[in-house]
C-alpha atoms as a PDB file:
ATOM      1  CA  UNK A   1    -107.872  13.196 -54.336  1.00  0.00           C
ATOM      2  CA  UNK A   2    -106.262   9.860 -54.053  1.00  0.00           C
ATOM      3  CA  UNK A   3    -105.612   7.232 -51.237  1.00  0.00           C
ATOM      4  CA  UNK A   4    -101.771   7.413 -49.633  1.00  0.00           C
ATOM      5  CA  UNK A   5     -99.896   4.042 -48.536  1.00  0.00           C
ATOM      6  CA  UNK A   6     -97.440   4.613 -46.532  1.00  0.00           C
ATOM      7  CA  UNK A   7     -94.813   2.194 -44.772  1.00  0.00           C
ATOM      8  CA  UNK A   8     -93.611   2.749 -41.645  1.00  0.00           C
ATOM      9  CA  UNK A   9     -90.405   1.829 -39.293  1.00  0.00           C
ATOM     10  CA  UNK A  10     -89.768   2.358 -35.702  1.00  0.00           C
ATOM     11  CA  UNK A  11     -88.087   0.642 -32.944  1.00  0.00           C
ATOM     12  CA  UNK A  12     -90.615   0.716 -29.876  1.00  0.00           C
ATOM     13  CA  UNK A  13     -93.445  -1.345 -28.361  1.00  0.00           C
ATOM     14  CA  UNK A  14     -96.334  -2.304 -30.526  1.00  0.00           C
ATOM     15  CA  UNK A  15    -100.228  -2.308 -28.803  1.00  0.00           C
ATOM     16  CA  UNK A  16    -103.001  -4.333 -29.907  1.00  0.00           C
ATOM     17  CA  UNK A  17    -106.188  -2.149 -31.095  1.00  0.00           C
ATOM     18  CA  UNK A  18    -107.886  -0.806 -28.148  1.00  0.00           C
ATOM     19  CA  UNK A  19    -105.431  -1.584 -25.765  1.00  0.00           C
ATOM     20  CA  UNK A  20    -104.779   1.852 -24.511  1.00  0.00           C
ATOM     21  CA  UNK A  21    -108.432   3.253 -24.868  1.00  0.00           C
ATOM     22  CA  UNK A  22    -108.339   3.122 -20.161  1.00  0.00           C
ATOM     23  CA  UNK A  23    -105.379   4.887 -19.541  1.00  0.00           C
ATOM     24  CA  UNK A  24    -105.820   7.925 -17.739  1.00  0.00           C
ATOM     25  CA  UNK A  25    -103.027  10.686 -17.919  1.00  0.00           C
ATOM     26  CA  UNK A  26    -104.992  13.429 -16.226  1.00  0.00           C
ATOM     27  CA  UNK A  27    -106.833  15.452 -18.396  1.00  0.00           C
ATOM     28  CA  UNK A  28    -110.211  17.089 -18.085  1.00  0.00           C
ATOM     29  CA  UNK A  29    -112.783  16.064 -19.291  1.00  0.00           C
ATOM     30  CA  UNK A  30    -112.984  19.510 -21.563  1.00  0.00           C
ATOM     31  CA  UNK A  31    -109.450  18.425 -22.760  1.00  0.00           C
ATOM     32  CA  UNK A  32    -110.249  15.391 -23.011  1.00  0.00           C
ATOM     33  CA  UNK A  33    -113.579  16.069 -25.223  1.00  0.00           C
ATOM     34  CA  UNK A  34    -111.456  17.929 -28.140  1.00  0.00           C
ATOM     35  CA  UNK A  35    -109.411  15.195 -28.829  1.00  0.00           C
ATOM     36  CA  UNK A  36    -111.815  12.126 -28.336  1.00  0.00           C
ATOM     37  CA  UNK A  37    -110.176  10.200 -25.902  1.00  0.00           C
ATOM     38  CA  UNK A  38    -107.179  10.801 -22.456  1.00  0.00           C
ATOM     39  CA  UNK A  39    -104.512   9.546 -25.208  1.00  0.00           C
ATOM     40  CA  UNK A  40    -105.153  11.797 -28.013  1.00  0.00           C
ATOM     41  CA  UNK A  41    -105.161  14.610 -25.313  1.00  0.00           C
ATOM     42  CA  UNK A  42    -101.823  13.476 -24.206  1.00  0.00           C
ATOM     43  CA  UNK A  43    -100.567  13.139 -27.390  1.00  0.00           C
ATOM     44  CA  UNK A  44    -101.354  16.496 -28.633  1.00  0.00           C
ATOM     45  CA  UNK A  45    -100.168  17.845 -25.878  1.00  0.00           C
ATOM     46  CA  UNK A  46     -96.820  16.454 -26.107  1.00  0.00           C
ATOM     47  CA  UNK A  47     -96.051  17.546 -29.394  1.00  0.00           C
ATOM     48  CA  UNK A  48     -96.905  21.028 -28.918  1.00  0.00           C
ATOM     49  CA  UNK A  49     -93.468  21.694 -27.701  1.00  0.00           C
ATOM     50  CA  UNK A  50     -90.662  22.826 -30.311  1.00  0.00           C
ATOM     51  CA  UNK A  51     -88.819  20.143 -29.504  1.00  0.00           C
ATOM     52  CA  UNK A  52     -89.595  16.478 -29.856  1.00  0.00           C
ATOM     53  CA  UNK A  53     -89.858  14.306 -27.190  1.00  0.00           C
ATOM     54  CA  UNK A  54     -87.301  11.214 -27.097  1.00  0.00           C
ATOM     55  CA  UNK A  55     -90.136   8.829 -26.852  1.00  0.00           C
ATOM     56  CA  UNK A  56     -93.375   9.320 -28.930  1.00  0.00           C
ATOM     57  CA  UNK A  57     -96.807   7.364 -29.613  1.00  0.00           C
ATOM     58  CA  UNK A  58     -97.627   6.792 -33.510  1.00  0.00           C
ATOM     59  CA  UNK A  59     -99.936   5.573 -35.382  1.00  0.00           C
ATOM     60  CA  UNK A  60    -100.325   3.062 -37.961  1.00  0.00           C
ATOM     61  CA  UNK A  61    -103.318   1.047 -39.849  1.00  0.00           C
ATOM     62  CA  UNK A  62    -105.360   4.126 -41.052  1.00  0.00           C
ATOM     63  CA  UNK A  63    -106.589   7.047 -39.962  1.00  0.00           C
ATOM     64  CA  UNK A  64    -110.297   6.465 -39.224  1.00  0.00           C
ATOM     65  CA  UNK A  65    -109.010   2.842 -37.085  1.00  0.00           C
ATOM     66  CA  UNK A  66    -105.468   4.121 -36.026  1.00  0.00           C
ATOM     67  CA  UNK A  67    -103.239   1.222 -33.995  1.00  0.00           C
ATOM     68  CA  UNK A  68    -100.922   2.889 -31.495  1.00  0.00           C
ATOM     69  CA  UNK A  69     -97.568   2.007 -30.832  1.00  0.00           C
ATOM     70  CA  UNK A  70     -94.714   3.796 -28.782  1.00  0.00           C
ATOM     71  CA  UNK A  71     -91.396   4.639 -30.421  1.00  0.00           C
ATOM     72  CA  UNK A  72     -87.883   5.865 -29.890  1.00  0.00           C
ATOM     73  CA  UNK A  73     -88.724   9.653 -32.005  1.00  0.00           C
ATOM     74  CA  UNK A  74     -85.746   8.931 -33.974  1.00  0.00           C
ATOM     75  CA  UNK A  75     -86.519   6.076 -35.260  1.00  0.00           C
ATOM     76  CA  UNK A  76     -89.714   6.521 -36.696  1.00  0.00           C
ATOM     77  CA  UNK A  77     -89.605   7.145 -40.485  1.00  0.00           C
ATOM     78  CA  UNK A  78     -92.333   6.944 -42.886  1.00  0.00           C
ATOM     79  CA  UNK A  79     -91.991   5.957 -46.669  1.00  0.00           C
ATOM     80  CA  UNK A  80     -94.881   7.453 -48.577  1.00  0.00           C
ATOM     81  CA  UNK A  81     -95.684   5.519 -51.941  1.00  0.00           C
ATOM     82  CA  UNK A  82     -92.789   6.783 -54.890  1.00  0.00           C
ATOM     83  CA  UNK A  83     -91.405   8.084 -51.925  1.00  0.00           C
ATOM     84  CA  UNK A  84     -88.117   5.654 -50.361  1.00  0.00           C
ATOM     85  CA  UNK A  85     -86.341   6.184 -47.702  1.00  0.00           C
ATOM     86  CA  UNK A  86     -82.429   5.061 -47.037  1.00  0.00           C
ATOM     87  CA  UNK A  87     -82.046   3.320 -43.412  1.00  0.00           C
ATOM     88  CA  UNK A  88     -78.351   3.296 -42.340  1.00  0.00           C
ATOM     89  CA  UNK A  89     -78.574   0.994 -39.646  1.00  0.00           C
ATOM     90  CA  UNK A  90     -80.925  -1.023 -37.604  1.00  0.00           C
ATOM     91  CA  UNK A  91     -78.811  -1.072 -34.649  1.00  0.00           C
ATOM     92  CA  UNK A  92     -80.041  -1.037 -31.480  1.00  0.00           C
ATOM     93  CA  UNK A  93     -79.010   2.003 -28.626  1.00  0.00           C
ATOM     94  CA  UNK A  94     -78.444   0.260 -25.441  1.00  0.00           C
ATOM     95  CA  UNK A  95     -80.391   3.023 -23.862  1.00  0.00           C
ATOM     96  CA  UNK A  96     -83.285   2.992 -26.050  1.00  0.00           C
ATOM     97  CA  UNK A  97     -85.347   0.370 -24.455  1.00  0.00           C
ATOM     98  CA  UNK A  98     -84.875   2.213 -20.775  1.00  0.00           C
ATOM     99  CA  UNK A  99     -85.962   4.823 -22.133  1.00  0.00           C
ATOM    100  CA  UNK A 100     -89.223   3.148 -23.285  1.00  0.00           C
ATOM    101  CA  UNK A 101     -89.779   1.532 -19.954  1.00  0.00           C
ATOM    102  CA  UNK A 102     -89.148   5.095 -18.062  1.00  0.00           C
ATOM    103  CA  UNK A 103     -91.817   6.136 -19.712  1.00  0.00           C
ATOM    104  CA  UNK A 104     -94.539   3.401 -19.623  1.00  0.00           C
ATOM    105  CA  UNK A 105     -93.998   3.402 -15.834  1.00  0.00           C
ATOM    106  CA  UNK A 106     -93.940   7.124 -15.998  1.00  0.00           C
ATOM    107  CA  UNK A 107     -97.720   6.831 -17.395  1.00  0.00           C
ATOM    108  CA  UNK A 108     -98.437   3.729 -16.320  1.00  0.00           C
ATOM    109  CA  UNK A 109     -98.565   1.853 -19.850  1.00  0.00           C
ATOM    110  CA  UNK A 110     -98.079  -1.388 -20.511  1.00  0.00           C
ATOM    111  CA  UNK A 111     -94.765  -2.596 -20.837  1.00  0.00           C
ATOM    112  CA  UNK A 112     -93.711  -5.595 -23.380  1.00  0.00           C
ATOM    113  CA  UNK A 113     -90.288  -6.025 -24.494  1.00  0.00           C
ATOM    114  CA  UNK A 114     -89.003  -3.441 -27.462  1.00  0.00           C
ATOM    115  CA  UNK A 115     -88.553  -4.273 -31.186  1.00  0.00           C
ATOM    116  CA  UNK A 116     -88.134  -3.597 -34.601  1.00  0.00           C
ATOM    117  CA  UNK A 117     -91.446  -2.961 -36.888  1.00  0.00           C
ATOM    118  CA  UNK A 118     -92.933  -2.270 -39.892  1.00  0.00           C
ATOM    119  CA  UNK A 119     -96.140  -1.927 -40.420  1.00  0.00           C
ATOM    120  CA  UNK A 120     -98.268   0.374 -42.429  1.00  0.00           C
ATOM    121  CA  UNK A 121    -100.626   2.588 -43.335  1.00  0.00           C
ATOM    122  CA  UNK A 122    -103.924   3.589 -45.117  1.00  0.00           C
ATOM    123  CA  UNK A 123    -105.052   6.964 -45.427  1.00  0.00           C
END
């Protein structure tokens, strides 16, 4: 079995590693325990629903040190090795960055001003 390297796009906020390990969204400490930590618990909780949410956490780096960052869902695209993806346009929805500031007050997560990345990742 080989090693993937992905690349990866979104337009969100990025967070430095560890940054989000204190936030506390509410779940016990059973929920909490099969997922390893109050953000994986939310996380797999809100994508257990059919239909995506309009803002979504993601990770990048690799998978045994994952870096977090918070997207607009439809902008996140990943472009597994041999594996391009077309981008029509990096323009910006007015509403977009709103939206990512309704929901780190929502949950009380830091707020920093909304951008463009790529980054990538190991796994």
């Amino acid at each position: 079995m080989g090693v993937s390297t992905d690349g990866k796009l979104f337009y969100g906020i990025h967070f430095e590693e560890g940054e989000l390990e204190e936030l506390d969204f509410g779940y016990s400490d059973d929920e909490q325990s099969s997922c390893g930590s109050q953000l994986e618990a939310h996380i797999e909780n809100e994508y257990c629903h059919k239909n995506p949410p309009p803002v979504q956490f993601g990770t990048h780096c690799s998978y045994d040190y994952p870096i977090y960052y918070l997207c607009i869902t439809s902008t996140d695209v990943t472009a597994s090795r041999g594996d391009p993806k077309k981008i029509d346009t990096l323009e910006v929805n007015p509403e977009w960055d709103k939206m990512l500031k309704q929901y780190c007050d929502k949950y009380k997560i830091p707020f920093t001003k909304p951008g463009w990345y790529l980054a990538s990742m190991w796994g």
